[in-house]
Protein backbone atom coordinates (compact mmCIF):
# COMPACT_ATOMS: atom_id res chain seq x y z
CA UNK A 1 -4.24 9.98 2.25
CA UNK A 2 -1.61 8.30 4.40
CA UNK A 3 -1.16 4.22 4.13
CA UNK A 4 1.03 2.41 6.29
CA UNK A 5 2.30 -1.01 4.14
CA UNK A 6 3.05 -4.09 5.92
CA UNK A 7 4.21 -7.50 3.86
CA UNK A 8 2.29 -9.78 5.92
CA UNK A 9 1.90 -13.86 6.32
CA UNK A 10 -1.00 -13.72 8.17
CA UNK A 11 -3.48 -10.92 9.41
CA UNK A 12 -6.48 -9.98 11.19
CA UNK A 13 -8.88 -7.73 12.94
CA UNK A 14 -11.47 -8.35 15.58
CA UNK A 15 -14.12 -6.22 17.61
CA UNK A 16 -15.79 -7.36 20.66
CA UNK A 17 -13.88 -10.74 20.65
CA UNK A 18 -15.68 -10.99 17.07
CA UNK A 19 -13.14 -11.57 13.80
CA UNK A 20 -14.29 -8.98 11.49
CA UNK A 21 -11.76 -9.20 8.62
CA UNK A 22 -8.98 -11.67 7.97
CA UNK A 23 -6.45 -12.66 5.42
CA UNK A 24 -7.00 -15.58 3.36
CA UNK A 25 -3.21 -15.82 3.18
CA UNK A 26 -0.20 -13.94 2.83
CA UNK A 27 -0.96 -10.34 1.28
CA UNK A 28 -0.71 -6.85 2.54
CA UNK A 29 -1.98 -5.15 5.48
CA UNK A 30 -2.82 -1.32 5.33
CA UNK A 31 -3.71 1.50 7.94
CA UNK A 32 -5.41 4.02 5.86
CA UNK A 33 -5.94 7.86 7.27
CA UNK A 34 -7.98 10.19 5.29
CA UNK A 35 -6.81 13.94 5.45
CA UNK A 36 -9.61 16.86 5.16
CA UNK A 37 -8.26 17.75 1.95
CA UNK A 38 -8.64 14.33 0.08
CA UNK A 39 -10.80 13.16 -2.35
CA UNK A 40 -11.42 10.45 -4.47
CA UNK A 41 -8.33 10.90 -6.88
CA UNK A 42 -5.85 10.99 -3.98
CA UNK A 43 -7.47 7.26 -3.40
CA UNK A 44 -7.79 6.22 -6.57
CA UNK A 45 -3.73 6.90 -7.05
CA UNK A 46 -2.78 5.72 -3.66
CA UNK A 47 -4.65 2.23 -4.84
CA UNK A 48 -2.49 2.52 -8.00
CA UNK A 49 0.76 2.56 -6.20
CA UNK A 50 0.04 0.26 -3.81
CA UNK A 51 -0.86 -2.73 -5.66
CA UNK A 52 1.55 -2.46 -8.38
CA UNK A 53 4.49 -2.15 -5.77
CA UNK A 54 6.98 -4.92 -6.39
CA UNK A 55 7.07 -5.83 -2.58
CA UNK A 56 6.36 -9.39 -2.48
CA UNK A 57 8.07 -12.68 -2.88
CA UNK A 58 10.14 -12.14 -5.77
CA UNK A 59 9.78 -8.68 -6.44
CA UNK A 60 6.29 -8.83 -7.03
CA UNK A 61 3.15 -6.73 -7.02
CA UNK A 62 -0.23 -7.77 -4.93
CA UNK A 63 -1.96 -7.78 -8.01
CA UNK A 64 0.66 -9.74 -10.13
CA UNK A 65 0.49 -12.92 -7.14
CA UNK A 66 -2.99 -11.82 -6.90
CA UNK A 67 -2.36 -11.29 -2.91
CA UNK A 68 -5.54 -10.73 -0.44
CA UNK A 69 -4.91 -7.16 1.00
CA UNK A 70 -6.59 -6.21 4.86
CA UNK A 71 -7.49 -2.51 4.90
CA UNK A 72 -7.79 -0.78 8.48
CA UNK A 73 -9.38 2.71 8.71
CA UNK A 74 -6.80 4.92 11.24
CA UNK A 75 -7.49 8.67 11.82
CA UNK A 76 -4.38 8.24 14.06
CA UNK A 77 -1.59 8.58 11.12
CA UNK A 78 -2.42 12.32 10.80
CA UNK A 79 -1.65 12.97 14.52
CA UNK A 80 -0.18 16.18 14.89
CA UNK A 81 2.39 16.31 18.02
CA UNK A 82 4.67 18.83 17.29
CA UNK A 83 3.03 20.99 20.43
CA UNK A 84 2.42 19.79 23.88
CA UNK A 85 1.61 16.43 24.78
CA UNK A 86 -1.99 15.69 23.03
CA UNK A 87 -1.89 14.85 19.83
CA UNK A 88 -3.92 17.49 17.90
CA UNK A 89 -6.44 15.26 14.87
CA UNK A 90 -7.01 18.39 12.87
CA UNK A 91 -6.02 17.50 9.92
CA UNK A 92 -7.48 13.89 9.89
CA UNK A 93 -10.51 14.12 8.47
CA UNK A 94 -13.59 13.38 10.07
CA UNK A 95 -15.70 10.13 9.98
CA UNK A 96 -18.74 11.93 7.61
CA UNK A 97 -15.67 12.79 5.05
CA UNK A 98 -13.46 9.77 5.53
CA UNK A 99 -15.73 6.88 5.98
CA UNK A 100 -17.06 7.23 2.24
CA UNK A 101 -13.33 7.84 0.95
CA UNK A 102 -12.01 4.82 2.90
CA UNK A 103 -14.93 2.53 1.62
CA UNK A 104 -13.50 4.63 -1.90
CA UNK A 105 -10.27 2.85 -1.53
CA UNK A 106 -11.95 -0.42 -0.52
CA UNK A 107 -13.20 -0.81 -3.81
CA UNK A 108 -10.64 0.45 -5.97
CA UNK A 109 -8.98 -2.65 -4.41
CA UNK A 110 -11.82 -4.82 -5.14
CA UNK A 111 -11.76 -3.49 -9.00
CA UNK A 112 -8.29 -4.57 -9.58
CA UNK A 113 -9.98 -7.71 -8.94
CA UNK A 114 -8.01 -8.40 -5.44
CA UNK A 115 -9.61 -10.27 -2.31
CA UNK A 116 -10.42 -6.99 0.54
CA UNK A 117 -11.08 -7.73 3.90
CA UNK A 118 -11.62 -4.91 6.20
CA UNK A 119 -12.12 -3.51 9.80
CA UNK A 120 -14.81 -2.06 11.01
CA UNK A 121 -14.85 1.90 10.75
CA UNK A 122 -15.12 4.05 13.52
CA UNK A 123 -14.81 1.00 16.24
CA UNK A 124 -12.55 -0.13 18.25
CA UNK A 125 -10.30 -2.82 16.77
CA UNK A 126 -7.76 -5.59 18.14
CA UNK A 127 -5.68 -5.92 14.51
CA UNK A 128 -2.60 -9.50 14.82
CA UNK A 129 -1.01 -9.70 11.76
CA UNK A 130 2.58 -11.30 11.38
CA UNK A 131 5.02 -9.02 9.68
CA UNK A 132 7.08 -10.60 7.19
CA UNK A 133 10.93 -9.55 6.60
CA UNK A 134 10.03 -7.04 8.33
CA UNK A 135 8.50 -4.96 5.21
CA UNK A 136 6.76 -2.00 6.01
CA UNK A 137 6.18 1.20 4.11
CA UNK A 138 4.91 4.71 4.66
CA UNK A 139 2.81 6.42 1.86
CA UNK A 140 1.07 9.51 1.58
CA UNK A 141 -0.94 10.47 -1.63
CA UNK A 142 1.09 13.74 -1.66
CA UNK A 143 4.21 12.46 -2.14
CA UNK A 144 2.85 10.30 -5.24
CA UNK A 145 2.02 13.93 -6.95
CA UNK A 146 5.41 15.72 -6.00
CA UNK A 147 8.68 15.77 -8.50
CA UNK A 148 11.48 13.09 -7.42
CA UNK A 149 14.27 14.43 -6.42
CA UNK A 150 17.92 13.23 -6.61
C-alpha cells in the first residue's frame, strides 16, 4: 500500500456537487493505493505508522490529539510511467481486490478509536483540503518492512 500524508486544517471530498466526506477539524488527509500484492497486514501496519506519527501540532500523533483523519481511495499512486507517455496501472490493484482492503484500512482507523470520513470508491471525486505547513508525506507499506539504513 502507498499513502500520501497531508497535515491538514480543513478537508473535503464531494461527488456530483454532493459533500461526501469532510473533516470535522484539523486532522490528516490520506490518498490510499492498494498494490496487487497487498493484503490485510500491509494495512493493518500502514494504519500503525500513520497514526502514531508525531506530525501534528507539537510533535504529536493523530491518535494522541485524537485528530479526524479523511481517507481517499487513489489507484493513481501506483502509476507506472517509466515507458511512453500512458501511465501503465498494472500494479495497482483492481477495484474487486482493493475496495475491501481500502474499507480494511478504514476501519483499522476507526478501531484506534479516531473520527474517518471517506470518499466514495471507484467515483469520481472533487477532494479541497488546506495543507498546513506544508506537511506532506509519502508512505508505502514496503518500506515499513525493509531494514533502515544509515
Amino acid at each position: 500500500m502507498r499513502a500520501v500524508i497531508q497535515v491538514v486544517s480543513s478537508a473535503s471530498v464531494t461527488v456530483d456537487q454532493q459533500t461526501v466526506g469532510k473533516l470535522s477539524g484539523p486532522g490528516l488527509m490520506i490518498l490510499l493505493g492498494v498494490h496487487v500484492e497487498d493484503g490485510p497486514e500491509q494495512a493493518e501496519a500502514l494504519v500503525e505508522k500513520i497514526v502514531n506519527l508525531r506530525i501534528l501540532g507539537d510533535e504529536q500523533s493523530a491518535l494522541e490529539l485524537n485528530a479526524p483523519v479523511l481517507v481517499v481511495s487513489q489507484f493513481t499512486l501506483y502509476a507506472d510511467v517509466r515507458k511512453g507517455r500512458r501511465p501503465s496501472w498494472s500494479k495497482a490493484a483492481r477495484p474487486e481486490q482493493s475496495e475491501p482492503l481500502y474499507e480494511y484500512f478504514v476501519e483499522q482507523i476507526r478501531n484506534e478509536g479516531l473520527e474517518v470520513a471517506t470518499g466514495e470508491f471507484g467515483a469520481m471525486m472533487d477532494v479541497s483540503l488546506v495543507n498546513t505547513g506544508p506537511f506532506t508525506l509519502v508512505i508505502d507499506s514496503d518500506d515499513l518492512a525493509a531494514p533502515r539504513r544509515g
